[in-house]
Structures are given as C-alpha cells and as structure tokens.
N, C-alpha and C. Protein backbone atom coordinates (compact mmCIF):
# COMPACT_ATOMS: atom_id res chain seq x y z
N UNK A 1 67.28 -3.59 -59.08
CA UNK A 1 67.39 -2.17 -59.07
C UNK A 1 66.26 -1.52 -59.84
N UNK A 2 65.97 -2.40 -60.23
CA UNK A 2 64.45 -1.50 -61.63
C UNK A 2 63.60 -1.41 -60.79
N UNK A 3 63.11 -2.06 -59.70
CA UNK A 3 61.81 -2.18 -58.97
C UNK A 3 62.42 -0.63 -58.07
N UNK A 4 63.20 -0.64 -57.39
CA UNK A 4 63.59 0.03 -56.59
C UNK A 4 63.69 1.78 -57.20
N UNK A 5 63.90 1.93 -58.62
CA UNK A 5 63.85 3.13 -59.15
C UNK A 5 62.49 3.92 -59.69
N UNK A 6 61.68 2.25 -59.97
CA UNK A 6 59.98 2.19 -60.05
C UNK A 6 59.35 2.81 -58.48
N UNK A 7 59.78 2.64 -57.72
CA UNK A 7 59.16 2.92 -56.51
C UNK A 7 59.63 4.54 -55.78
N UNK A 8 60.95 4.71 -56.17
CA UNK A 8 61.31 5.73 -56.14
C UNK A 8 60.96 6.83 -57.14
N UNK A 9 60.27 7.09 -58.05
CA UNK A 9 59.83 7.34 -59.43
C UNK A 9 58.37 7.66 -58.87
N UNK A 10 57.64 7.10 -58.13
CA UNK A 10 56.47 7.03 -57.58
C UNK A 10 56.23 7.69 -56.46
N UNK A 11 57.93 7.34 -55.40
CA UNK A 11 57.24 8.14 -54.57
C UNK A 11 57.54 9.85 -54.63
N UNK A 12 58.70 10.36 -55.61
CA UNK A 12 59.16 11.84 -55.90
C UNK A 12 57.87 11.85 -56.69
N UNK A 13 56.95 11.47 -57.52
CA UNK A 13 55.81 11.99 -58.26
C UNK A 13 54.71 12.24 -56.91
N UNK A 14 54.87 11.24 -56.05
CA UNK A 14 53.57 11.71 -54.84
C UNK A 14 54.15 12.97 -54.39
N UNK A 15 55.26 13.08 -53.71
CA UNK A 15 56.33 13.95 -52.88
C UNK A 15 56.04 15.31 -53.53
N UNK A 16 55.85 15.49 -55.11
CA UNK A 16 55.69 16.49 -56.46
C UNK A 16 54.79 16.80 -55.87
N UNK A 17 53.55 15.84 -56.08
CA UNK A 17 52.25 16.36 -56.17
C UNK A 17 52.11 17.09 -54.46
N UNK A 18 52.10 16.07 -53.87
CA UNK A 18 52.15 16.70 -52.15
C UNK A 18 52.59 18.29 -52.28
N UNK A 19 53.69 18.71 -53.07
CA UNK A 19 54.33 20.03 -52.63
C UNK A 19 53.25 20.89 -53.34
N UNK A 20 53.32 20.40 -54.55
CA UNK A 20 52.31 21.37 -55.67
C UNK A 20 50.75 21.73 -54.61
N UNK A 21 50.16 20.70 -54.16
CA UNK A 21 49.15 20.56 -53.64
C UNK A 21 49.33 21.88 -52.28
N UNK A 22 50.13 21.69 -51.69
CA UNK A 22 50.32 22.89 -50.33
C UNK A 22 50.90 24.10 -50.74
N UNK A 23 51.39 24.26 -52.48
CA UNK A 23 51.73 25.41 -52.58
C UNK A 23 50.61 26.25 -52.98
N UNK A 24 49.77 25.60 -53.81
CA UNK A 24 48.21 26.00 -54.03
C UNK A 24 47.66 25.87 -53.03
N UNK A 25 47.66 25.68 -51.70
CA UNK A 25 46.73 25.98 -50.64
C UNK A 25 47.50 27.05 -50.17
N UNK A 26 48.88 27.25 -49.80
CA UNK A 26 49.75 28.23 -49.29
C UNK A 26 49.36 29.64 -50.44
N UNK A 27 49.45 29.70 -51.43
CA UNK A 27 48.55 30.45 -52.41
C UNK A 27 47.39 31.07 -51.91
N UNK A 28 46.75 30.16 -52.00
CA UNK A 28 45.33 30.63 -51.59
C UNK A 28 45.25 31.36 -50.27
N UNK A 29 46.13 30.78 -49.28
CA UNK A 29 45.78 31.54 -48.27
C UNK A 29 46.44 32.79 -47.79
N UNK A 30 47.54 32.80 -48.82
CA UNK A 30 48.21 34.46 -49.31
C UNK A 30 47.22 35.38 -49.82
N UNK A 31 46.51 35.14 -50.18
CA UNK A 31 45.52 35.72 -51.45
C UNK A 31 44.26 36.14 -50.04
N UNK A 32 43.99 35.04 -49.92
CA UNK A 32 43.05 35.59 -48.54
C UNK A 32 43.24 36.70 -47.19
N UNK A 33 44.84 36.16 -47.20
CA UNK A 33 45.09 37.78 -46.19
C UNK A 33 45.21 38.64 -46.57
N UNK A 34 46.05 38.87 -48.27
CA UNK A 34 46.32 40.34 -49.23
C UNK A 34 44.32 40.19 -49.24
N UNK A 35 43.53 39.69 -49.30
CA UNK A 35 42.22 40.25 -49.26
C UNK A 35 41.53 40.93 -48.01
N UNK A 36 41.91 39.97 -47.09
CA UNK A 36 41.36 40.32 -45.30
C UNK A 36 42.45 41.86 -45.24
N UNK A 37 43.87 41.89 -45.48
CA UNK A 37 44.24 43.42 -45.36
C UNK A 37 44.28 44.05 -46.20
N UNK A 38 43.58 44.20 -47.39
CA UNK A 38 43.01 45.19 -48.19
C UNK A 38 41.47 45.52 -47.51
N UNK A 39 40.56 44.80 -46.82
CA UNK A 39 39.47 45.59 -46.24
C UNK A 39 39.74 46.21 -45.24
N UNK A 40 40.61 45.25 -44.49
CA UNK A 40 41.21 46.59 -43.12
C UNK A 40 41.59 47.61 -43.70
N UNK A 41 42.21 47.93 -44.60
CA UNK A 41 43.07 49.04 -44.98
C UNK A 41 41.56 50.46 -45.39
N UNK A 42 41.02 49.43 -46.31
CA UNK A 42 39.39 50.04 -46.84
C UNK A 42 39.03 50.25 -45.20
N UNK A 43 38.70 49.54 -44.04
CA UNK A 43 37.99 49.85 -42.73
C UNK A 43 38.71 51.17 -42.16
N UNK A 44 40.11 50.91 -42.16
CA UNK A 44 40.79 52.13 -41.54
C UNK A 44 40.47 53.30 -42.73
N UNK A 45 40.78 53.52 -43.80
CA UNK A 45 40.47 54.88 -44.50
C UNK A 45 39.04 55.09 -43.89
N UNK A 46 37.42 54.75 -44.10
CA UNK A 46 36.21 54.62 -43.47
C UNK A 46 36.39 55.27 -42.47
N UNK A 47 36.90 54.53 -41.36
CA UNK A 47 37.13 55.33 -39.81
C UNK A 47 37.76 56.58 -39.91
N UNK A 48 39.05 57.06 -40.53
CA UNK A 48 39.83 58.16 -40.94
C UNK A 48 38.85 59.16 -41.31
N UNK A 49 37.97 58.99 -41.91
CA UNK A 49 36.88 59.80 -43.20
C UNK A 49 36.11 60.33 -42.32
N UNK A 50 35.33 59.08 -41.09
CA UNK A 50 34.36 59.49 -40.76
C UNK A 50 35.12 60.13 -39.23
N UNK A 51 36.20 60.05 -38.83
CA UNK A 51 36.50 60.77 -37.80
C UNK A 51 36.53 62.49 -38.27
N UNK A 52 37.19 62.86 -39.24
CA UNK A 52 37.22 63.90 -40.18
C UNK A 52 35.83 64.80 -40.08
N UNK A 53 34.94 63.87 -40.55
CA UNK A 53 33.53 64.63 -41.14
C UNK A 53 32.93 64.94 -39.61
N UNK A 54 33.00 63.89 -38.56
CA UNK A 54 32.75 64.08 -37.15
C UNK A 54 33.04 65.08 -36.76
N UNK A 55 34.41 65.82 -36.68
CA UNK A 55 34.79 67.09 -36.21
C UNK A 55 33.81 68.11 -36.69
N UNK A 56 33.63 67.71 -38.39
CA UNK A 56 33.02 69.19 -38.99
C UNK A 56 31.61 69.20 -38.45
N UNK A 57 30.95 67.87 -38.01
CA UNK A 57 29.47 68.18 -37.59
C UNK A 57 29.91 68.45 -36.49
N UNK A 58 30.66 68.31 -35.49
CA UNK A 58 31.12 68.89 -34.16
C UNK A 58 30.75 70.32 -34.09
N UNK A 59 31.52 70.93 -34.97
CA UNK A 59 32.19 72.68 -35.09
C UNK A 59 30.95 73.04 -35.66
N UNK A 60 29.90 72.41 -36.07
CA UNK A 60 28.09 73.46 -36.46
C UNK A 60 27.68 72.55 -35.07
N UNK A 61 27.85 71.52 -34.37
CA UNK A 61 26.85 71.96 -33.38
C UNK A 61 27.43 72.95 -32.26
N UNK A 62 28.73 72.53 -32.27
CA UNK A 62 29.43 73.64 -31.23
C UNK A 62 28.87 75.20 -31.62
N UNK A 63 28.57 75.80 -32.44
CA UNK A 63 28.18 77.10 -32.92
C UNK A 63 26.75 77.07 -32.78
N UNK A 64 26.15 76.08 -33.12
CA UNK A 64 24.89 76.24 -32.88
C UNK A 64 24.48 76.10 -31.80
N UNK A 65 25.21 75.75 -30.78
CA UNK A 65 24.87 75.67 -29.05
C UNK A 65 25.11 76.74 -28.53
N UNK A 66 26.10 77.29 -29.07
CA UNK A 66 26.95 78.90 -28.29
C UNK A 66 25.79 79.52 -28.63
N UNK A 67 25.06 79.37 -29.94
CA UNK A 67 24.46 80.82 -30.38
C UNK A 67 23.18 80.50 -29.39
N UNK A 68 22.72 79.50 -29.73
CA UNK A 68 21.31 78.93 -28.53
C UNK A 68 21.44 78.95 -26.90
N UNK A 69 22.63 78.92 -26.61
CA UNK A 69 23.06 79.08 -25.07
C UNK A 69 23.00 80.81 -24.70
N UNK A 70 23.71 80.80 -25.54
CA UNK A 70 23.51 82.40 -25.26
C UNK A 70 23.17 83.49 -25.92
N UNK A 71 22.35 83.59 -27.09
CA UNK A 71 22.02 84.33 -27.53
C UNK A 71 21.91 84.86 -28.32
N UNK A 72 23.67 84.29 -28.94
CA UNK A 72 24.08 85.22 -29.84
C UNK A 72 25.82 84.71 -30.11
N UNK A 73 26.35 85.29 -30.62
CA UNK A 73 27.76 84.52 -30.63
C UNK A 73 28.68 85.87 -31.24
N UNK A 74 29.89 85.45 -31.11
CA UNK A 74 30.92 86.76 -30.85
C UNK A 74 32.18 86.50 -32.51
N UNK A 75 32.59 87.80 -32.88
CA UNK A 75 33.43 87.24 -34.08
C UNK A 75 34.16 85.98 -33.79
N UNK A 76 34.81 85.77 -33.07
CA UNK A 76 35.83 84.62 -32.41
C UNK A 76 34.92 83.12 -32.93
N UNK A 77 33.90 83.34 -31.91
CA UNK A 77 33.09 81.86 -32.18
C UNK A 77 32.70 81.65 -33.83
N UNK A 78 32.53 82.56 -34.40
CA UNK A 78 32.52 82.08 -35.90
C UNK A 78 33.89 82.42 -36.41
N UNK A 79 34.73 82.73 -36.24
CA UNK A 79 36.13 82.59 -36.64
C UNK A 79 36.49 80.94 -36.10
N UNK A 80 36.34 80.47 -34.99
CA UNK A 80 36.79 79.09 -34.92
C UNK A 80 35.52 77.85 -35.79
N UNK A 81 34.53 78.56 -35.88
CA UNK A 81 33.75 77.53 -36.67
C UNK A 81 34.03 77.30 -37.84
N UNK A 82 34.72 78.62 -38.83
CA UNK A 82 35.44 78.91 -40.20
C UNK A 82 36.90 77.71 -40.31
N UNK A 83 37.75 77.93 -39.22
CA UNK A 83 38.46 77.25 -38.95
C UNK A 83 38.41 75.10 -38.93
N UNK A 84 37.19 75.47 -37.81
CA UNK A 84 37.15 73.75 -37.62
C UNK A 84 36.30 73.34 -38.60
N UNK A 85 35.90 74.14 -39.51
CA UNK A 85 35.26 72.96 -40.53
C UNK A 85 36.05 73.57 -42.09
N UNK A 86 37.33 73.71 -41.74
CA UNK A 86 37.85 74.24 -43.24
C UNK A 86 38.39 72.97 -44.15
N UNK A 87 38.14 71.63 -43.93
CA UNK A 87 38.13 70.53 -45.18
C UNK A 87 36.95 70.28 -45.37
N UNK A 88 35.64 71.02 -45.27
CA UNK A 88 33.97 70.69 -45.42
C UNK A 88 34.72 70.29 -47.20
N UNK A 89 35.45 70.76 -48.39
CA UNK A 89 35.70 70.72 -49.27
C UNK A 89 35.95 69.62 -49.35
N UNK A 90 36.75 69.29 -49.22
CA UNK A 90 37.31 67.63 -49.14
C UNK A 90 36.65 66.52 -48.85
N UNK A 91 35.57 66.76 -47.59
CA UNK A 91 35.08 65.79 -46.78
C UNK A 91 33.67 65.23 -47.43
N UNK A 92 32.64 66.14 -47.92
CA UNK A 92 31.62 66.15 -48.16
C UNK A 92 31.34 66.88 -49.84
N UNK A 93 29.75 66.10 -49.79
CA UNK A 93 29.36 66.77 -51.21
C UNK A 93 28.45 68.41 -51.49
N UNK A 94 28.24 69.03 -51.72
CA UNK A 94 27.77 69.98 -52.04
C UNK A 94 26.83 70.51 -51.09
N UNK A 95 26.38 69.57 -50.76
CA UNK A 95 24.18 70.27 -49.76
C UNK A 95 25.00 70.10 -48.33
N UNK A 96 26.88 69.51 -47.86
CA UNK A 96 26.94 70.05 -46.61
C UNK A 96 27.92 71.23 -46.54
N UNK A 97 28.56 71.32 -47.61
CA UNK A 97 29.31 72.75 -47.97
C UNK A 97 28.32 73.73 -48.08
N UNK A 98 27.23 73.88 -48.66
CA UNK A 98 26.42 74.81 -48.57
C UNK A 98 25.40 74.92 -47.51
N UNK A 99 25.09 73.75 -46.88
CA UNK A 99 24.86 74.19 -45.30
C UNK A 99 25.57 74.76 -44.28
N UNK A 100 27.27 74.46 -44.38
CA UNK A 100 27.49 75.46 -43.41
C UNK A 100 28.02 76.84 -43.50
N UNK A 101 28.11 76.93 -44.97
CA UNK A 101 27.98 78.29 -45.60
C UNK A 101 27.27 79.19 -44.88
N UNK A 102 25.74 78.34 -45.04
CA UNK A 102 24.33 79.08 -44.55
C UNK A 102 24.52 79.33 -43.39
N UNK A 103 24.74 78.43 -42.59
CA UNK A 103 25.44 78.78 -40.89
C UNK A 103 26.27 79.91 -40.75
N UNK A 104 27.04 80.05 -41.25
CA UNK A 104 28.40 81.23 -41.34
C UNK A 104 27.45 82.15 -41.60
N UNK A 105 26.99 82.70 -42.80
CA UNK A 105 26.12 83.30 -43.67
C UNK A 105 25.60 84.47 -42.03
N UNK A 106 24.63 83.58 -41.65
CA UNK A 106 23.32 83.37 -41.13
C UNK A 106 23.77 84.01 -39.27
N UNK A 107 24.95 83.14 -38.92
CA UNK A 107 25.84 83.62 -38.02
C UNK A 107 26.13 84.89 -38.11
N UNK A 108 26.96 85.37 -38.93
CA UNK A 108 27.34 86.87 -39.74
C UNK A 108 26.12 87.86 -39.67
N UNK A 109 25.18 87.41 -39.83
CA UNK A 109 24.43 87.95 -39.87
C UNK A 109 23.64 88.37 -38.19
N UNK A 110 23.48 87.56 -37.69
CA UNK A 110 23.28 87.59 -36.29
C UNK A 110 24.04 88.62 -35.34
N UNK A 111 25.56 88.68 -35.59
CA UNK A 111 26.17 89.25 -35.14
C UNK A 111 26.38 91.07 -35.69
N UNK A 112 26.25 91.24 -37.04
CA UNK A 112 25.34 92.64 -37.50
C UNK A 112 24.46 92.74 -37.20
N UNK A 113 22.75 92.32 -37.02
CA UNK A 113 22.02 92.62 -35.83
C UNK A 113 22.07 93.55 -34.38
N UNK A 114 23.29 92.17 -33.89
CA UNK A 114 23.60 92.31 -32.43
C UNK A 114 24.07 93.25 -32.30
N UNK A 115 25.05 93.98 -33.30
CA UNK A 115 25.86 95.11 -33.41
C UNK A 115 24.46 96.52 -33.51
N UNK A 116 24.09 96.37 -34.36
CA UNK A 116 22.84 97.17 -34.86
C UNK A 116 21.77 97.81 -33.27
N UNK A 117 21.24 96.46 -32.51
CA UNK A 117 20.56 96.41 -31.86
C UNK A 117 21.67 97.56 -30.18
N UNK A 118 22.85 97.38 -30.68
CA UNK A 118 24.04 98.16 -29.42
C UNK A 118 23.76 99.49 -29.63
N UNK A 119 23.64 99.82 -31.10
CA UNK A 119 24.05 101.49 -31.57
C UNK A 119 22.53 102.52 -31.20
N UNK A 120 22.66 103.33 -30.43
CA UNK A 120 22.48 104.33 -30.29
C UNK A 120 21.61 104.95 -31.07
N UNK A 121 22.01 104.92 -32.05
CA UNK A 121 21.42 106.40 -33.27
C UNK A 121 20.58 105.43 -34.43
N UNK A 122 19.99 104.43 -33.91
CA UNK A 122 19.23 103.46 -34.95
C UNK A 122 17.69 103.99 -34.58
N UNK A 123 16.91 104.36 -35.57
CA UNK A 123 16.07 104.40 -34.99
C UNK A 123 14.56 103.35 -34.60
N UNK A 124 13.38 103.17 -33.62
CA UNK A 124 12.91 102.72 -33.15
C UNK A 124 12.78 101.72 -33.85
N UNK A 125 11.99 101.94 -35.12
CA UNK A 125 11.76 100.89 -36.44
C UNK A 125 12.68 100.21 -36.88
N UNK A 126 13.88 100.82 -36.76
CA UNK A 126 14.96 100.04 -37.46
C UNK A 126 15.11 99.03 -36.43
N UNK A 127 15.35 99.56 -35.50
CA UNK A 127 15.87 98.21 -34.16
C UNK A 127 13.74 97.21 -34.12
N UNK A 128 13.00 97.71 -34.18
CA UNK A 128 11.97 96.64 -34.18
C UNK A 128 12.24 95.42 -35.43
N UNK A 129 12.82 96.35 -36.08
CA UNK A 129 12.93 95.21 -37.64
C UNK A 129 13.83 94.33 -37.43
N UNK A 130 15.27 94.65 -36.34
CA UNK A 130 16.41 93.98 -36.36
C UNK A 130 16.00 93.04 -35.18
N UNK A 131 15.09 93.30 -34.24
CA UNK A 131 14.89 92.49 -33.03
C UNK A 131 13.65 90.79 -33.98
N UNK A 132 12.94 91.55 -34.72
CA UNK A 132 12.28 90.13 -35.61
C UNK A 132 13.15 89.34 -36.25
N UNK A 133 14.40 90.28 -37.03
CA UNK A 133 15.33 89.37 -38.38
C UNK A 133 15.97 88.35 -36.66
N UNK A 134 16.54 88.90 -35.91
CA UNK A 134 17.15 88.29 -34.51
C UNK A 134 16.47 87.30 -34.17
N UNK A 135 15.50 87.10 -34.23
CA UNK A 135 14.46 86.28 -33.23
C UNK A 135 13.95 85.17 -34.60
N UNK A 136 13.89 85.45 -35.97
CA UNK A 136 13.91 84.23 -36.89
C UNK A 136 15.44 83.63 -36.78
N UNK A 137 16.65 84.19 -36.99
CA UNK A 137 17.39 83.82 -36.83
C UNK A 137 18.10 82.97 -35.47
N UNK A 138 17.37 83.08 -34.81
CA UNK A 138 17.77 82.39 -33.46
C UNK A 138 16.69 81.18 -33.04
N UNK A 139 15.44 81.59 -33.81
CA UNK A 139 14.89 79.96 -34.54
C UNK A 139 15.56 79.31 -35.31
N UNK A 140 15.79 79.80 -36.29
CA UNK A 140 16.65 78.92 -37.07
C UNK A 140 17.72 78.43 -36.83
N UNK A 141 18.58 78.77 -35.37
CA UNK A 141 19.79 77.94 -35.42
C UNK A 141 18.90 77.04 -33.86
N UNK A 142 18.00 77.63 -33.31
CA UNK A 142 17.46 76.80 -32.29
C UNK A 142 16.85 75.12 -33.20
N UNK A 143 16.72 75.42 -34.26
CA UNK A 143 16.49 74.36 -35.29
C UNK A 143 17.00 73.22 -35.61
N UNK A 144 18.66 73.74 -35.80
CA UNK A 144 19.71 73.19 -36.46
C UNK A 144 20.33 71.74 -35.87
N UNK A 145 19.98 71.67 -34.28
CA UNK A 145 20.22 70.45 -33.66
C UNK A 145 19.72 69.41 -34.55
N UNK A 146 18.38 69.25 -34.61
CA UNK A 146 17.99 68.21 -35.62
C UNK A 146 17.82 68.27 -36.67
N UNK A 147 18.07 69.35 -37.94
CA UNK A 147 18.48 69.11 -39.08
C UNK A 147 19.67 68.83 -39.16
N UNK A 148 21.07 69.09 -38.50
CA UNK A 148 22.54 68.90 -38.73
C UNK A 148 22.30 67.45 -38.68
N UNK A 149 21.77 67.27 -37.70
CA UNK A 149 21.74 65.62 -37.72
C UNK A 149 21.30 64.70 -38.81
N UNK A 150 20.58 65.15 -39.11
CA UNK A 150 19.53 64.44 -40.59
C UNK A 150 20.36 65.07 -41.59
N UNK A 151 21.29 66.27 -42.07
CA UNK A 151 22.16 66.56 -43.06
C UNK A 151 23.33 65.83 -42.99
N UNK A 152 24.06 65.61 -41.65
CA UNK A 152 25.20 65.04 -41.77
C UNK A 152 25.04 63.15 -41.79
N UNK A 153 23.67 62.74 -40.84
CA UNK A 153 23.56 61.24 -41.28
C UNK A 153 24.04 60.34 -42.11
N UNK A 154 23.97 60.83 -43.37
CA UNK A 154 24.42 60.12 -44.38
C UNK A 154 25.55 59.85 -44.44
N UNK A 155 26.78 60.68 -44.00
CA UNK A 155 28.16 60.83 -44.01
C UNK A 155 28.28 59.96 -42.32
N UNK A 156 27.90 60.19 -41.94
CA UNK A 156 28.54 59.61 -39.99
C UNK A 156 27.59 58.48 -39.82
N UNK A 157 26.89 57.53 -40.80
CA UNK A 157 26.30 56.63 -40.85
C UNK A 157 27.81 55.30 -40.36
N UNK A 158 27.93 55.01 -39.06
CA UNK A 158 28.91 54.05 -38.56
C UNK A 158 28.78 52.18 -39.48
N UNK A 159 27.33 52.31 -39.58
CA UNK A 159 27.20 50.94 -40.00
C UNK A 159 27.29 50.58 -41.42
N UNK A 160 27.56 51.70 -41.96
CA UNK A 160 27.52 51.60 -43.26
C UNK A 160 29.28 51.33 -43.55
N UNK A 161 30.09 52.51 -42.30
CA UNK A 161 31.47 52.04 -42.59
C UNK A 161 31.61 51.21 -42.59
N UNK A 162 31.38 50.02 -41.69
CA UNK A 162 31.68 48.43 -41.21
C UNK A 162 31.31 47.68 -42.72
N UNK A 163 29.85 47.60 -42.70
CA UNK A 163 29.13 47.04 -43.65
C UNK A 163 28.88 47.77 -45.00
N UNK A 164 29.70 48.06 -45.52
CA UNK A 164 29.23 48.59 -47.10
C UNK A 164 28.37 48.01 -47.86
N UNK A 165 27.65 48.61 -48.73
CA UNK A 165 26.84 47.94 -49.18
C UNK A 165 27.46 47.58 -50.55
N UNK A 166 26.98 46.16 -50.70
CA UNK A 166 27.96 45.28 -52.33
C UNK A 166 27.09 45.13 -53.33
N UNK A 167 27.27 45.58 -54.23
CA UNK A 167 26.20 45.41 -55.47
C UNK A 167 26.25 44.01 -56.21
C-alpha cells in the first residue's frame, strides 16, 4: 500500500500542477480579450468621435456650397448651419470653433450686404462699396473648400483612428 499512495501522491502533484499550469494560461488569455475589448471599445468611441466631427465639417461645406452655388445664402441656410454644427464645443479644439464662428460671422455678413445691395435708397457709393465687401466675401467662402479640409484634417484623419500613435 505505501508504493501505491507514493504513486498516487505523484500523480495528484502532476494532476496540481497540470491544473495550475491551464489556469495561468486560461488567465492569460482572459487578460488578452479584457485587452483586445478594451481597444474595440477605444476603436468604437474613435469612430463615434469621428462620425460626430464629420457632420460638423459636413454643415461648413454644405454652407459653403449653397453660398458658392448660388451666390449668396438665405437666413434659414445659416440657421441650419448654427444648428448642425452646435457640439463644434465638444468635438473640437479652439482654431475649429473659431473657424466656424468666422463662417457664421462672415455668412451674416453676406446676407446684410445682400439685403443692402435690395434697398432702394442706398446710395451709388454705398452699394459700389457693398458689391466689393460681396465679391471678397464670396472669395473667401469660394476658398473654404480647401482650407476646411486642411482645418478639419487633423480631426477626420481615419488612419490615425485605427492606428494611434504609441509613445
């Protein structure tokens, strides 16, 4: 019976180790998926963010096409541009909150012009002065296609969501 409790003694110490051994691999590979779905989770917020900031460069080129398509743009069209980019706060840092400020701004302004350039009782000079401020201003949003792009880049950079960069 001694040999037989010797052998049994030996094999619950392998049987031990065997379990210990797959609970530390079973471990490890817990640890690896709480890691693989903590970056998904990091990938999905990324995508969330940059779908977000997408809309707001949407709603300045959408305004900046209306005004370049036609001319000029109507309270409405900058009332929905006010609208579709009202988390610019949330979404972005400072130089794109104050770019589309300048848009609004600049818009607003276009549309006093347009108003100006309707009335009647303005006289010749005044409307020559408002037809130049009109005509920089309608450069400047004829502009905006490829600066929005180069302002918002940094934020709607896709490869950077995927691939972050690791220090």
């Amino acid at each position: 019976m001694g040999w037989f409790n010797s052998i049994s003694y030996v094999i619950l110490t392998i049987v031990g180790i065997v379990i210990v051994v797959y609970q530390i691999r079973i471990q490890k590979s817990q640890r690896d998926i709480q890691k693989s779905q903590l970056k998904l989770q990091e990938l999905q917020l990324r995508i969330g963010l940059f779908d977000k900031r997408y809309q707001v460069f949407l709603s300045a080129m959408s305004l900046v096409a209306t005004i370049v398509s036609n001319g000029g743009l109507t309270r409405s069209d900058l009332n929905k541009f006010i609208y579709d980019s009202r988390d610019k706060e949330f979404l972005f840092d400072n130089d794109i909150k104050e770019y589309l400020n300048d848009l609004y701004q600049k818009g607003n302004k276009l549309i006093y012009i347009k108003n100006v350039l309707e009335k009647p009782n303005f006289s010749d000079k005044d409307k020559k002065v408002a037809i130049i401020e009109e005509n920089e201003l309608l450069n400047f949003f004829g502009d905006q296609f490829d600066i929005s792009k180069e302002k918002f880049g940094k934020y709607l950079n896709l490869f950077d969501a995927f691939y972050p960069k690791t220090d």
